[in-house]
Protein backbone atom coordinates (compact mmCIF):
# COMPACT_ATOMS: atom_id res chain seq x y z
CA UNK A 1 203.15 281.34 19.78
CA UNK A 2 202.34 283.53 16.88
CA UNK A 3 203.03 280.18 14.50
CA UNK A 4 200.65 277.95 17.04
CA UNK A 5 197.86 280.41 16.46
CA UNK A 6 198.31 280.49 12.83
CA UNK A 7 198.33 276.61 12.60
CA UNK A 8 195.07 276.63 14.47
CA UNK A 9 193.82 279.27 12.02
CA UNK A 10 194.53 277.34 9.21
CA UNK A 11 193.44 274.02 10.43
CA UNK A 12 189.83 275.66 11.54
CA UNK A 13 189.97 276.84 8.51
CA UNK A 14 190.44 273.59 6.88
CA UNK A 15 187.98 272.23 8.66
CA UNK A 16 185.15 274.34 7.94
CA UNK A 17 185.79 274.58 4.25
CA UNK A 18 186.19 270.61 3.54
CA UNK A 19 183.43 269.76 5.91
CA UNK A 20 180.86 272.22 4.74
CA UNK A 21 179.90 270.78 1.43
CA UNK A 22 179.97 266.89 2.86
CA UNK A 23 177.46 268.45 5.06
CA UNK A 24 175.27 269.36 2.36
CA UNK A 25 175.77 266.14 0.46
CA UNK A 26 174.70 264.35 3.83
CA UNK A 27 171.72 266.55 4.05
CA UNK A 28 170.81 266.68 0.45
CA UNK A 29 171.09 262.79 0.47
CA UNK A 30 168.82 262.62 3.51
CA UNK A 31 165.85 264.20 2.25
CA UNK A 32 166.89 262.21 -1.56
CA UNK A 33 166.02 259.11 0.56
CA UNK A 34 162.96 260.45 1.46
CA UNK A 35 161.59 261.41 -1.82
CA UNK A 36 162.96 258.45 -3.83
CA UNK A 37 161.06 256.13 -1.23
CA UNK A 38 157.67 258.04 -1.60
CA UNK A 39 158.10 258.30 -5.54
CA UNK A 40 160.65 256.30 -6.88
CA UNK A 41 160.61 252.94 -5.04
CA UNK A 42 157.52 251.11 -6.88
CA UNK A 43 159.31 250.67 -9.73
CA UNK A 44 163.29 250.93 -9.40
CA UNK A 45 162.32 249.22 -5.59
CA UNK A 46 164.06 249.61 -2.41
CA UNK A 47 167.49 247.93 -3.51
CA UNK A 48 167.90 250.38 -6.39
CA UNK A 49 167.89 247.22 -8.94
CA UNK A 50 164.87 247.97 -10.86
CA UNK A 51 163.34 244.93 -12.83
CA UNK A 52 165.02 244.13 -15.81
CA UNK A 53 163.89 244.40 -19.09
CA UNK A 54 161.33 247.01 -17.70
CA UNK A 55 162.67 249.62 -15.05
CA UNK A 56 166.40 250.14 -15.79
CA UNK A 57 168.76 249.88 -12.41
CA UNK A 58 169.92 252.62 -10.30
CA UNK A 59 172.39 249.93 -8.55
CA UNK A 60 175.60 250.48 -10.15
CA UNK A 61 174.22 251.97 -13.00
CA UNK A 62 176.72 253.17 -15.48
CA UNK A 63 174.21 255.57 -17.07
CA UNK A 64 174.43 257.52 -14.03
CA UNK A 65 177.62 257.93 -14.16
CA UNK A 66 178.52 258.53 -17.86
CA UNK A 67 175.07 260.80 -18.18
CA UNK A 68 174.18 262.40 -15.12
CA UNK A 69 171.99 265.01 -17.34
CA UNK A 70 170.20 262.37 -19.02
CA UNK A 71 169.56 261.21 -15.70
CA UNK A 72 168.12 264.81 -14.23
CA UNK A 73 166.27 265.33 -17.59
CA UNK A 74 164.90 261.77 -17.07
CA UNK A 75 163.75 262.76 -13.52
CA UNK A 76 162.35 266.29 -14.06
CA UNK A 77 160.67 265.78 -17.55
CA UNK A 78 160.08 262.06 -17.96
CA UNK A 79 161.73 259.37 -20.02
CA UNK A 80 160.59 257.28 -22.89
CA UNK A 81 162.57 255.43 -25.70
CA UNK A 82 165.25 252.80 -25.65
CA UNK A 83 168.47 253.67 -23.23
CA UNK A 84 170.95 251.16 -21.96
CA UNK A 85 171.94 250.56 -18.57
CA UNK A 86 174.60 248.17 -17.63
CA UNK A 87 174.86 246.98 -20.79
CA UNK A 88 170.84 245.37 -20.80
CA UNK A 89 168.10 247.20 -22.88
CA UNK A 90 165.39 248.90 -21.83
CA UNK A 91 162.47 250.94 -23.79
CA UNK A 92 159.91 251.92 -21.20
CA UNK A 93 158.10 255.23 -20.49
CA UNK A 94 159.01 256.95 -16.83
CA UNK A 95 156.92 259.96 -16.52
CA UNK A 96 158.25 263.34 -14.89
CA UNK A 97 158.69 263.08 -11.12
CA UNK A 98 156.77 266.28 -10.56
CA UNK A 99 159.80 266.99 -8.29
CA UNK A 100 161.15 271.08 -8.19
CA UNK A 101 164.29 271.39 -8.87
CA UNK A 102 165.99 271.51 -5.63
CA UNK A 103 164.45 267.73 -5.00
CA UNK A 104 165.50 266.32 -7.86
CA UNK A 105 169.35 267.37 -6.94
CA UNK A 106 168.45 265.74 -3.65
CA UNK A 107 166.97 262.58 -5.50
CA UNK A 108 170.43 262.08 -8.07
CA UNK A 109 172.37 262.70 -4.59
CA UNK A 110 170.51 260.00 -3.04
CA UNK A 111 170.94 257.27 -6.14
CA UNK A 112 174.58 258.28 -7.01
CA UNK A 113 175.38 257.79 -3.68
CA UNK A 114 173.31 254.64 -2.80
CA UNK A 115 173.20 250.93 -4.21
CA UNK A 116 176.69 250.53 -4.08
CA UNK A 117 177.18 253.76 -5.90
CA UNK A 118 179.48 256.54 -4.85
CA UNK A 119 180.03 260.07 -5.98
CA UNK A 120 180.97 262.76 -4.01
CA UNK A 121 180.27 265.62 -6.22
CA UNK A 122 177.32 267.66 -5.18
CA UNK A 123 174.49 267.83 -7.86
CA UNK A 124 173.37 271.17 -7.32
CA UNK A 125 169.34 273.08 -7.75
CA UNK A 126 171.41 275.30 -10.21
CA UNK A 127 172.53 272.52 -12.26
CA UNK A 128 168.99 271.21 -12.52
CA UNK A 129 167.61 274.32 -13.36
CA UNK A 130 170.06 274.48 -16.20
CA UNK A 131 168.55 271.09 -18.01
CA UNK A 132 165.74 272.01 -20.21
CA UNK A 133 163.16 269.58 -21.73
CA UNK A 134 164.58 269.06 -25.37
């Protein structure tokens, strides 16, 4: 009996602790969606692809991946200069999203897990707050 109840423990446990943060990356990609297709959509549009040669991809994007603080810099204090993505050129000017910090950890949630990418680390509002305009 006293092992049964343990087991349970544990497994509750288990439970709670491995669900709780997919919870938050649900969530936090929820309301991502939301502000990428009020802000974000007229230019990288609604399939994440953006238009080459002028707005860089979100689909697959290997800059997401291998920079994921260019990317938040990108989003909270603007872009402009060449940067590659998926290997194609791109030297356009993307101006700050106007987003606080919480939304723009809810915006990379959104594109690093959406047009075909996945990544189930949580970007956090204390990671964004730690990326300062250079």
């Amino acid at each position: 009996m006293k092992t049964l109840i343990s087991l349970g423990c544990a497994t509750l446990y288990m439970l709670l602790f491995f669900s709780a943060p997919q919870d938050e990356l649900a969530k936090s990609i929820q309301r991502g969606k939301a502000l990428y297709e009020e802000s974000c959509i007229t230019c990288h549009l609604a399939s994440g692809e953006g238009v080459k040669g002028t707005f860089p991809p979100l689909a697959k994007a290997d800059f997401l991946i291998k920079y994921p603080e260019k990317a938040i810099h990108a989003i909270k204090f603007g872009m402009r200069g060449a940067v590659k993505v998926n290997g194609v050129d791109y030297n356009n000017a993307m101006p700050p999203s106007g987003f606080a910090d919480d939304e723009i950890a809810d915006v990379m949630n959104y594109i690093r897990n959406s047009f075909g990418n996945k990544n189930s680390t949580l970007v956090t509002e204390k990671q964004v707050a730690e990326i300062k305009e250079k």
